[in-house]
N, C-alpha and C. Protein backbone atom coordinates (compact mmCIF):
# COMPACT_ATOMS: atom_id res chain seq x y z
N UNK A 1 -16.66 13.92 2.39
CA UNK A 1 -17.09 12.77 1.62
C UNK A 1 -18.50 12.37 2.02
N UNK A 2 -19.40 13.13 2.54
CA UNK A 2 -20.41 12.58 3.39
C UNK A 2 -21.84 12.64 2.31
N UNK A 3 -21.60 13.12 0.88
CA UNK A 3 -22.22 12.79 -0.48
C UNK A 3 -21.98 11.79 -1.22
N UNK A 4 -21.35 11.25 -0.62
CA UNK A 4 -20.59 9.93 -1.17
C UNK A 4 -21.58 8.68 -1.20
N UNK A 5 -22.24 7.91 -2.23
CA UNK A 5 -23.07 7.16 -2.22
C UNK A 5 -22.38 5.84 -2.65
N UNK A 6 -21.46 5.39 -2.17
CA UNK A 6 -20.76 3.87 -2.98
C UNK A 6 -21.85 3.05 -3.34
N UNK A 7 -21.31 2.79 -4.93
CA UNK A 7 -22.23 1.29 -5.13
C UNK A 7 -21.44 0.84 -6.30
N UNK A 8 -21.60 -0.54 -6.68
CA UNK A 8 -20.94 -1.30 -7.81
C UNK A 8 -21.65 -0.52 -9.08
N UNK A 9 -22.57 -0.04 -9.09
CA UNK A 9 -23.34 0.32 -10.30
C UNK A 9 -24.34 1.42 -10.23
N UNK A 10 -24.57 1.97 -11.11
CA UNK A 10 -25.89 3.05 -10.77
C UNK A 10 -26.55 2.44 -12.40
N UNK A 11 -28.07 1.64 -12.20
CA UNK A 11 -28.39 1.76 -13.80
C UNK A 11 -27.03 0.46 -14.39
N UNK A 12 -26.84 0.44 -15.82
CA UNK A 12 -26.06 -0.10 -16.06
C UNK A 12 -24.83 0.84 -16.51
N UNK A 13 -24.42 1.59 -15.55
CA UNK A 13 -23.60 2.91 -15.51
C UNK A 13 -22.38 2.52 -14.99
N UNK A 14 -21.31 2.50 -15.15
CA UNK A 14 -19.94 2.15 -14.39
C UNK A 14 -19.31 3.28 -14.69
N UNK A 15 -18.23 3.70 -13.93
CA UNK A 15 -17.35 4.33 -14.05
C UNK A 15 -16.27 3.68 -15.33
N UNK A 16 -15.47 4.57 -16.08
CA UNK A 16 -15.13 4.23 -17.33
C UNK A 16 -13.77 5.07 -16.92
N UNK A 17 -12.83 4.74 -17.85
CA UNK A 17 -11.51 5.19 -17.56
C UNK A 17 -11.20 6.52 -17.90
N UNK A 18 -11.07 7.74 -17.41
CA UNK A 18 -10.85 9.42 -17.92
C UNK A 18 -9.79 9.60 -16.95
N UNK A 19 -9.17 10.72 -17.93
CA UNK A 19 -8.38 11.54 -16.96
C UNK A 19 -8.92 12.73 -17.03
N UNK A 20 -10.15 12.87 -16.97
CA UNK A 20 -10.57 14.29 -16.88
C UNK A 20 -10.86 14.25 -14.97
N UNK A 21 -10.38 15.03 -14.70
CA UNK A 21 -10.37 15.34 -12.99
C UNK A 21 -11.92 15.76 -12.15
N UNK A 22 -12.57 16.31 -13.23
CA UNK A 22 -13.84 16.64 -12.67
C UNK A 22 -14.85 15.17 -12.70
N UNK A 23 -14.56 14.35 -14.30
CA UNK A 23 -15.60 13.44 -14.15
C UNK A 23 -14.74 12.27 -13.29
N UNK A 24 -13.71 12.02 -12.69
CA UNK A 24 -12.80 11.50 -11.64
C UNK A 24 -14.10 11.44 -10.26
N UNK A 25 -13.98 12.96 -10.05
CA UNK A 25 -14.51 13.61 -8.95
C UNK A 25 -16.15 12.74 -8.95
N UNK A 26 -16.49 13.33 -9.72
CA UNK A 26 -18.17 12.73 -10.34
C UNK A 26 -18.49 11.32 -10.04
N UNK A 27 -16.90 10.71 -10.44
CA UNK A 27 -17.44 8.86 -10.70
C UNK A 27 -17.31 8.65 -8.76
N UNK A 28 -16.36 9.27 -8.05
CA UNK A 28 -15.63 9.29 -7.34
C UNK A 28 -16.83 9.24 -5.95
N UNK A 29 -17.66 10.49 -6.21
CA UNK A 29 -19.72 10.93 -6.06
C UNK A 29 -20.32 10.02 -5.90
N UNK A 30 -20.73 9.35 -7.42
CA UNK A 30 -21.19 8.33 -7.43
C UNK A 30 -21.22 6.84 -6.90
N UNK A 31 -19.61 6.85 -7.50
CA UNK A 31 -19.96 4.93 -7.60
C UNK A 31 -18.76 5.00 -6.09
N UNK A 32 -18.24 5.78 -5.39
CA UNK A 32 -17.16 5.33 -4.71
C UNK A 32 -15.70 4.90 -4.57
N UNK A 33 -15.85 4.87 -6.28
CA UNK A 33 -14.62 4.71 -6.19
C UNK A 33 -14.33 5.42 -7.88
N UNK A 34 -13.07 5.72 -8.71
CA UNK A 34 -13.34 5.98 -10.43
C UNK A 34 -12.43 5.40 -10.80
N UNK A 35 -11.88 5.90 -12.17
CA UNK A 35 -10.67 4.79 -12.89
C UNK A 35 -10.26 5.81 -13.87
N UNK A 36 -8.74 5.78 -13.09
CA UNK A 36 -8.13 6.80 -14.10
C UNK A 36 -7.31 6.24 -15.25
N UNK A 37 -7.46 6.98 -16.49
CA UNK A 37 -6.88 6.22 -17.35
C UNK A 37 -5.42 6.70 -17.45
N UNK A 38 -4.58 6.14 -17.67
CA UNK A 38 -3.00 5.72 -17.95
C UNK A 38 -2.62 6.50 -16.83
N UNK A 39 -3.07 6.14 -15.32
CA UNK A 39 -2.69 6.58 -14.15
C UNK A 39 -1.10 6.35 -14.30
N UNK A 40 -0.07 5.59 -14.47
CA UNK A 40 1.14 5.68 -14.70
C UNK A 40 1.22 5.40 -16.12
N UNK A 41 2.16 5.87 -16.92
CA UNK A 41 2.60 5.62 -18.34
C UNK A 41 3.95 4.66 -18.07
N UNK A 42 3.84 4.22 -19.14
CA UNK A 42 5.12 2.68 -18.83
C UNK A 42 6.11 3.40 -18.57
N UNK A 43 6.85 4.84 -18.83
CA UNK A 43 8.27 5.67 -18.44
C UNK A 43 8.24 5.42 -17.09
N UNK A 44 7.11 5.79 -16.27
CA UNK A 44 6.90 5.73 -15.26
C UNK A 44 6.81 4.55 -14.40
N UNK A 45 6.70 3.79 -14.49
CA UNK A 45 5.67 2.13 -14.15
C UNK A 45 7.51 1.25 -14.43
N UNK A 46 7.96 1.98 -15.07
CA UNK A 46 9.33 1.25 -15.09
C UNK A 46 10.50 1.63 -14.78
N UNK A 47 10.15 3.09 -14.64
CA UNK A 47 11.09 3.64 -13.17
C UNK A 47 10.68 2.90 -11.90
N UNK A 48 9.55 3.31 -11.35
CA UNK A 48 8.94 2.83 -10.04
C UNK A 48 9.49 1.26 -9.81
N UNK A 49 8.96 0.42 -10.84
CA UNK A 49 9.78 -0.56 -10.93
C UNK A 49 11.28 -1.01 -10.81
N UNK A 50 11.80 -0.36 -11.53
CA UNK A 50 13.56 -0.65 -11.79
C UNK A 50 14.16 0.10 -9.34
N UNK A 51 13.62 0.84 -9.60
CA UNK A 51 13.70 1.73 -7.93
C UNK A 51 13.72 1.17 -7.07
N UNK A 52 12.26 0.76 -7.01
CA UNK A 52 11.79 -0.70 -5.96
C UNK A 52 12.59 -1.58 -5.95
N UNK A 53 13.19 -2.66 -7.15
CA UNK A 53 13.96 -3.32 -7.05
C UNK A 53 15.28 -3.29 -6.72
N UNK A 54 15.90 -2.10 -6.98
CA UNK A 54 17.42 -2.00 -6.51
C UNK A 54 17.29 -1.98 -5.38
N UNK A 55 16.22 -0.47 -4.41
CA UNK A 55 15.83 -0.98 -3.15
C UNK A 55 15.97 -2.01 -2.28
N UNK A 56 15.31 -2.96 -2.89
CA UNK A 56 14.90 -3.80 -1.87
C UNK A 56 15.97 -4.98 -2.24
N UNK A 57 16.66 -4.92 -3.50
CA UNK A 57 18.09 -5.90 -3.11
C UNK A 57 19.08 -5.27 -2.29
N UNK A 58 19.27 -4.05 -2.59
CA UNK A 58 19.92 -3.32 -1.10
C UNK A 58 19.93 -3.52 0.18
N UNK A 59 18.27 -3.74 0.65
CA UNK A 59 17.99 -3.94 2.06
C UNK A 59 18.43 -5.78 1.95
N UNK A 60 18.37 -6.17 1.35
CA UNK A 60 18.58 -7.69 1.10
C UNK A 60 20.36 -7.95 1.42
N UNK A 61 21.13 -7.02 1.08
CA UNK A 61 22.81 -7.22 0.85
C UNK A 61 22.92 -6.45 1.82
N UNK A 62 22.45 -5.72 2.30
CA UNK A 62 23.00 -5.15 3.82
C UNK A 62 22.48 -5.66 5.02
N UNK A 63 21.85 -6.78 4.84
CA UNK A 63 20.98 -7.09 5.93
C UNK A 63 20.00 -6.60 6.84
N UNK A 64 19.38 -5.70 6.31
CA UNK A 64 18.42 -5.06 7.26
C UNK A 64 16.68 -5.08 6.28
N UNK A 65 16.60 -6.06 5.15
CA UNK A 65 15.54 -6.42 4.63
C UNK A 65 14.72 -6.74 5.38
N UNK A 66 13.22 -6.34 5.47
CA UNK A 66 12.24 -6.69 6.40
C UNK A 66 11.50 -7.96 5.65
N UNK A 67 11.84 -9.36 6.13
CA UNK A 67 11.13 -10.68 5.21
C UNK A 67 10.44 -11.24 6.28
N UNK A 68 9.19 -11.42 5.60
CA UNK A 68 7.87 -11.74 7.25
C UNK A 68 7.18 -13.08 6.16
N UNK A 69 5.94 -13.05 6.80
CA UNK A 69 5.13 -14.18 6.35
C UNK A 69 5.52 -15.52 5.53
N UNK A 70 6.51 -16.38 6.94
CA UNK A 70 7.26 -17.51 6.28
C UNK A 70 6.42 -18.13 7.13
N UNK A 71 5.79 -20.02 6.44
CA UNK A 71 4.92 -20.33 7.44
C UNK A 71 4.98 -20.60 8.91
N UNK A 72 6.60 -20.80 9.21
CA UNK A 72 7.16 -21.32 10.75
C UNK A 72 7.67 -19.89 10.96
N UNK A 73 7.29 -19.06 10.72
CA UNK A 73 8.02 -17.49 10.92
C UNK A 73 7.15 -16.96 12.70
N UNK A 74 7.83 -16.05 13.13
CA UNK A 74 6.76 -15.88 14.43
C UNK A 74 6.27 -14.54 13.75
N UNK A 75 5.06 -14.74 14.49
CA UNK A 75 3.76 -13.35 13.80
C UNK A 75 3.12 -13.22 15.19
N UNK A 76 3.12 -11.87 15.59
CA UNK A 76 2.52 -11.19 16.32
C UNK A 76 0.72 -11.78 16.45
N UNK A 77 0.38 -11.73 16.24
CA UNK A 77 -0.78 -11.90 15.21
C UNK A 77 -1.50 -13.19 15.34
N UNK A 78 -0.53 -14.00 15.48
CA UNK A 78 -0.54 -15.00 15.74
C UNK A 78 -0.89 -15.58 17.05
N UNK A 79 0.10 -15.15 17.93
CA UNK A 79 -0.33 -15.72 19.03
C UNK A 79 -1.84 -15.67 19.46
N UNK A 80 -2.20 -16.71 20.35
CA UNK A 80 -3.36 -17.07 20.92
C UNK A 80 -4.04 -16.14 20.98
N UNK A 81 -3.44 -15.08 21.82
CA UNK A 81 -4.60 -13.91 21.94
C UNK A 81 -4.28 -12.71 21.73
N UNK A 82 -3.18 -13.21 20.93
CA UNK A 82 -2.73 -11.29 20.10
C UNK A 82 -2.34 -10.30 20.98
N UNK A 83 -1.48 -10.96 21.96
CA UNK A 83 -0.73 -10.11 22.96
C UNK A 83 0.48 -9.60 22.48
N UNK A 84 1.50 -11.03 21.88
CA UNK A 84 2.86 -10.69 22.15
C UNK A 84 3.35 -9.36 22.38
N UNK A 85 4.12 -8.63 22.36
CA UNK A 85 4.45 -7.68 22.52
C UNK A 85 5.97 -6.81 21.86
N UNK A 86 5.96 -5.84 21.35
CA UNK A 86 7.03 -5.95 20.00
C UNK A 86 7.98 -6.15 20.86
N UNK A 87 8.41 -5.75 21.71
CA UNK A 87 9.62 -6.36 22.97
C UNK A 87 10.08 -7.84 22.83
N UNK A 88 8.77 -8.76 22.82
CA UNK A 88 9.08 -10.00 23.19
C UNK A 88 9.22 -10.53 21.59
N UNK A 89 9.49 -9.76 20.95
CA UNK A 89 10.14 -10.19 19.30
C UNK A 89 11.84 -10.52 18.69
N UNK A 90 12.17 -10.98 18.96
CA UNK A 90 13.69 -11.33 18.45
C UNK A 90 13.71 -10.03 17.52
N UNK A 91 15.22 -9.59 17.57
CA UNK A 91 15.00 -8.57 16.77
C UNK A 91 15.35 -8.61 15.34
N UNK A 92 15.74 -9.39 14.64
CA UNK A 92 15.83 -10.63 13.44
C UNK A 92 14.92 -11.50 12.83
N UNK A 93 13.56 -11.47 13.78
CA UNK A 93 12.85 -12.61 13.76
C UNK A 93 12.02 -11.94 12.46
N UNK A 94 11.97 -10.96 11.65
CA UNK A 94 11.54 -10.93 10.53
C UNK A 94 12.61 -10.80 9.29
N UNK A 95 13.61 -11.65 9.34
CA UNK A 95 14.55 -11.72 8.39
C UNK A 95 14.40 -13.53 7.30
N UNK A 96 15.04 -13.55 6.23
CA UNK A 96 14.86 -14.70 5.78
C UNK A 96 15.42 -15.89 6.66
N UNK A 97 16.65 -15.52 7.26
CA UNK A 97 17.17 -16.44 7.93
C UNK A 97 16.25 -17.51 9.17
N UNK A 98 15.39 -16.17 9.24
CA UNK A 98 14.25 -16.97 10.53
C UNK A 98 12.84 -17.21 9.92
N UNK A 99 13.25 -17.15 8.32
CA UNK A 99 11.75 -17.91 7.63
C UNK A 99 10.64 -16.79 6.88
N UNK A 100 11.61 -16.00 6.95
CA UNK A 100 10.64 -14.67 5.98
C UNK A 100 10.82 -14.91 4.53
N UNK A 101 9.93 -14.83 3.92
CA UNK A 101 9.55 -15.37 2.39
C UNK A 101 8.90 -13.50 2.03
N UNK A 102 8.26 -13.22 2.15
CA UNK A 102 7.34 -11.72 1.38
C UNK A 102 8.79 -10.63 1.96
N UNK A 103 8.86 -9.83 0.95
CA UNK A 103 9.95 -8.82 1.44
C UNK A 103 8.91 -7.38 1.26
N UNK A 104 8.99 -6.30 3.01
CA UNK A 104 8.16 -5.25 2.84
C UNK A 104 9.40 -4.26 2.58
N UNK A 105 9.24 -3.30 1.79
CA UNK A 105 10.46 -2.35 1.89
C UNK A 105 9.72 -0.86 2.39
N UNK A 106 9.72 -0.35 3.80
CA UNK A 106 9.31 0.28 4.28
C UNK A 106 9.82 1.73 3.63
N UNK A 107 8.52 3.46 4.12
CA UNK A 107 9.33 4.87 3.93
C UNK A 107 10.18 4.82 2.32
N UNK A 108 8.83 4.31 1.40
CA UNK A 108 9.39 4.67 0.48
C UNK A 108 9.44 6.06 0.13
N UNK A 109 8.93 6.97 0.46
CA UNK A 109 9.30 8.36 0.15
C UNK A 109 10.93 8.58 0.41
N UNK A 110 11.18 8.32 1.40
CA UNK A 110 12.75 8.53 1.44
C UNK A 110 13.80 7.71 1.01
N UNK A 111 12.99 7.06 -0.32
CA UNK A 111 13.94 6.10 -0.86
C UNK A 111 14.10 6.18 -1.80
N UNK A 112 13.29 7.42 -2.58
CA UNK A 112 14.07 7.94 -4.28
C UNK A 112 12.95 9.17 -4.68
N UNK A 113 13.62 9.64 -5.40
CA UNK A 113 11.95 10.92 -6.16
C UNK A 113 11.43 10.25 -6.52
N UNK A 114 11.67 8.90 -7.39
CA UNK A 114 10.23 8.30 -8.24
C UNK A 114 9.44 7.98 -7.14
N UNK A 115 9.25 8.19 -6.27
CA UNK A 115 8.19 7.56 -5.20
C UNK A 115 7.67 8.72 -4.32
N UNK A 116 8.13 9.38 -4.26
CA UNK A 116 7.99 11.18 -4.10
C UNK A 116 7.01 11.41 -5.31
N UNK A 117 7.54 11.42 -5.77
CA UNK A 117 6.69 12.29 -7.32
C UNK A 117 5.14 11.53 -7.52
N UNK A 118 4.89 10.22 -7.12
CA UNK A 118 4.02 9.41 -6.75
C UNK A 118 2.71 10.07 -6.01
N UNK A 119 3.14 10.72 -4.87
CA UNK A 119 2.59 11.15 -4.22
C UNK A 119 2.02 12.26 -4.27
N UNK A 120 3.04 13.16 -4.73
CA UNK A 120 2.43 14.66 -5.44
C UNK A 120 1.90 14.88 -6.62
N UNK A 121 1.75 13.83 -7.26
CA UNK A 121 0.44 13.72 -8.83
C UNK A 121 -0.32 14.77 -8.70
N UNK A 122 0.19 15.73 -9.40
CA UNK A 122 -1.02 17.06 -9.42
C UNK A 122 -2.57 16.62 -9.59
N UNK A 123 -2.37 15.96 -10.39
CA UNK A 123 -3.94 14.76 -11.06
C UNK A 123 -4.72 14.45 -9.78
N UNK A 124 -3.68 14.01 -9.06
CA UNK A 124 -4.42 12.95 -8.05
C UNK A 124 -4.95 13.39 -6.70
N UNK A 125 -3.93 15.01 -6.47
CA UNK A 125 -4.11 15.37 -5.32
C UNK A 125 -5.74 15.88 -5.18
N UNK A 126 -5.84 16.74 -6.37
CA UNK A 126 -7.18 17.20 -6.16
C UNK A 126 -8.95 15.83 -5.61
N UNK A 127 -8.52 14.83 -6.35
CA UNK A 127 -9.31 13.40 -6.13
C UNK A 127 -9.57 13.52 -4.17
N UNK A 128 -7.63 12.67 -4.30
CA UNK A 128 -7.62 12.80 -2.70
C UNK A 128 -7.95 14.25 -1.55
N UNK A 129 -8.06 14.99 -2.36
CA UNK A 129 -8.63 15.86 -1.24
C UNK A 129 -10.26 15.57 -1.22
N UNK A 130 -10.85 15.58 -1.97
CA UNK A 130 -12.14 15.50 -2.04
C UNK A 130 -12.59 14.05 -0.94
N UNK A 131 -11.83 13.55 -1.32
CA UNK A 131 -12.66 12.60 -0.56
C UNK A 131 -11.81 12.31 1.18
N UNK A 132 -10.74 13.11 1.22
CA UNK A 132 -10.25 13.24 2.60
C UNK A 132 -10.32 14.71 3.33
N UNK A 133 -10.25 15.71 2.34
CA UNK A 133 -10.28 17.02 3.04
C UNK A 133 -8.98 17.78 2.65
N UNK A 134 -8.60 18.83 2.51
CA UNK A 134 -7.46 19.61 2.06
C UNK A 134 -5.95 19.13 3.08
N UNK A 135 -6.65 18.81 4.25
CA UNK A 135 -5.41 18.47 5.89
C UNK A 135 -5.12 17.26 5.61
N UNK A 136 -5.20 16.08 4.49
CA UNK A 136 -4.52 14.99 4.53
C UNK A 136 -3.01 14.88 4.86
N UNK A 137 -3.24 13.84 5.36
CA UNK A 137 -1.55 13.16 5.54
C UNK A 137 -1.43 11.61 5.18
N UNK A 138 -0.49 11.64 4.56
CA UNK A 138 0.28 10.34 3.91
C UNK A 138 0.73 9.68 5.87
N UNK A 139 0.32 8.37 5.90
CA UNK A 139 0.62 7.99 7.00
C UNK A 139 1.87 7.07 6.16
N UNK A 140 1.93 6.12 5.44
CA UNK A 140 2.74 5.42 5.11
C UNK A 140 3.05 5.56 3.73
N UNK A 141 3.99 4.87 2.76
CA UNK A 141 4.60 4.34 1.39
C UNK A 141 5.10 3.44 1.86
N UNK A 142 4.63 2.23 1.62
CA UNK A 142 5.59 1.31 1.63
C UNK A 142 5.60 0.27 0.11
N UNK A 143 5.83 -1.02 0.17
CA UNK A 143 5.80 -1.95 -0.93
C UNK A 143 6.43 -3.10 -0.17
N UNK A 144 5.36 -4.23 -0.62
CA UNK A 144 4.92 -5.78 0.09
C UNK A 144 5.30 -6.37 -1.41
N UNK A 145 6.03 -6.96 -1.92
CA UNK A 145 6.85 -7.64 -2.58
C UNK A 145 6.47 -9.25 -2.03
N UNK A 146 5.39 -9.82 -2.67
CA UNK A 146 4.92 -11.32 -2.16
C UNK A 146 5.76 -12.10 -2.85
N UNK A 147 6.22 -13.50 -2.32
CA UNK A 147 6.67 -14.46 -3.07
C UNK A 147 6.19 -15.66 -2.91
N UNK A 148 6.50 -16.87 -3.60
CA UNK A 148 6.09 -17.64 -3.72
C UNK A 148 6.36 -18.39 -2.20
N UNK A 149 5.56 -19.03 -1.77
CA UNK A 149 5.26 -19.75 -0.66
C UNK A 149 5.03 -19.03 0.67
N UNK A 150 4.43 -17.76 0.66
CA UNK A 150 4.63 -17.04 1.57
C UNK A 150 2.80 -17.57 2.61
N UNK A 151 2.71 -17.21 3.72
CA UNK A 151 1.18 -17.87 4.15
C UNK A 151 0.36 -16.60 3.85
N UNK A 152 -1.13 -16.90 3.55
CA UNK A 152 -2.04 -15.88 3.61
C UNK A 152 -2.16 -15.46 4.71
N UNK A 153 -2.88 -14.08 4.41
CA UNK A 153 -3.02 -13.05 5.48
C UNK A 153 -3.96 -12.60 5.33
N UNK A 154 -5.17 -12.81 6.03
CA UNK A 154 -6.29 -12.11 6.67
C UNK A 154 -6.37 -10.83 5.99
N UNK A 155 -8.08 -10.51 6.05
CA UNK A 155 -8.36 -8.74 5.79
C UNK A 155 -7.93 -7.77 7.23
N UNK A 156 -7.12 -7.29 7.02
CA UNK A 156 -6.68 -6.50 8.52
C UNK A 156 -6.53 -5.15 8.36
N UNK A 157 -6.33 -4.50 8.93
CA UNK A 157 -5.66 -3.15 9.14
C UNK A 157 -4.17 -2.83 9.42
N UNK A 158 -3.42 -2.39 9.41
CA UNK A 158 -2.34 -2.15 9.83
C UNK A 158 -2.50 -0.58 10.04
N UNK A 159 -3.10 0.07 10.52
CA UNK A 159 -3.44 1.08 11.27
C UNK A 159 -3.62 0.66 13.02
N UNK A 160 -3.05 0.40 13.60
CA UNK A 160 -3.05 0.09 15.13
C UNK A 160 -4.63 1.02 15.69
N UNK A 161 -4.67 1.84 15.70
CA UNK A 161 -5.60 3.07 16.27
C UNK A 161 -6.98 2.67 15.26
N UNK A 162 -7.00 2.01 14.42
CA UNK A 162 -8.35 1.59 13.91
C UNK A 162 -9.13 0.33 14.37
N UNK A 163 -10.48 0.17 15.05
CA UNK A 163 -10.83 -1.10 15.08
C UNK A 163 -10.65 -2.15 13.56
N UNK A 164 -10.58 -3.72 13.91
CA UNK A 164 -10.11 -4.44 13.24
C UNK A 164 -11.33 -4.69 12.65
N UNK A 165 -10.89 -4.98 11.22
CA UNK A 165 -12.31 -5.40 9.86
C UNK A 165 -12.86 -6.10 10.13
């Protein structure tokens, strides 16, 4: 990626919506980022949808739903100087019962093909190689399901091994 020139604009030039893979690549060159058009089709967009949701009422009725960012909730993150330590975490303490409002439903790959198939977008792989290299790896899938009253959250990383933004 080291041709890679990001900018909001070149000229009054924007990237425009194609699914052609080369001018993908091109906008991708250019501006840093491109825009694919009908990246999911509604068949799709409402599988992914209908999936996610059974999902994550599942993790909800079996009790093992991951519900975080409630405002009296404890957050790592939080403390004074960003020590705590996942040890010194109740092991519940991200459930609704202890004030979790946002539900994350973690390893969605192993939680249906529609989320599999996501990933292997013939379309898309070629993009993501270009701008990562042929040796990529998927570190995560997940889905952050916000709700109403949940607290904001900072620009962060959730990559541990990366300095913070």
């Amino acid at each position: 990626m080291a041709d890679v020139v990001p900018g909001w604009s070149v000229g009054d030039q924007t990237p425009k919506p194609t699914r052609d893979q080369g001018q993908a690549v091109s906008d991708l060159r250019t501006f840093g980022y491109c825009i694919i058009e009908d990246a999911l089709d509604a068949q799709t967009l409402e599988a992914v949808r209908n999936r996610l949701v059974e999902q994550a009422e599942a993790e909800i009725e079996s009790g093992v739903a991951f519900e975080d960012q409630g405002p009296n909730q404890i957050n790592r993150m939080a403390s004074p100087d960003h020590t705590m330590q996942y040890d010194q975490i109740p092991e519940d303490a991200f459930s609704v019962n202890k004030g979790g409002i946002n539900q994350r439903v973690w390893m969605l790959v192993n939680k249906g093909e529609v989320f599999r198939n996501l990933v292997t977008d013939p379309f898309m792989t070629p993009l993501i190689e270009f701008l990562l290299g042929k040796d990529f790896l998927l570190s995560t899938l997940s889905a952050n399901i916000a709700k109403p009253g949940g607290v904001e959250m900072g620009l962060h990383t959730d990559q541990w091994w990366m300095p913070r933004p």
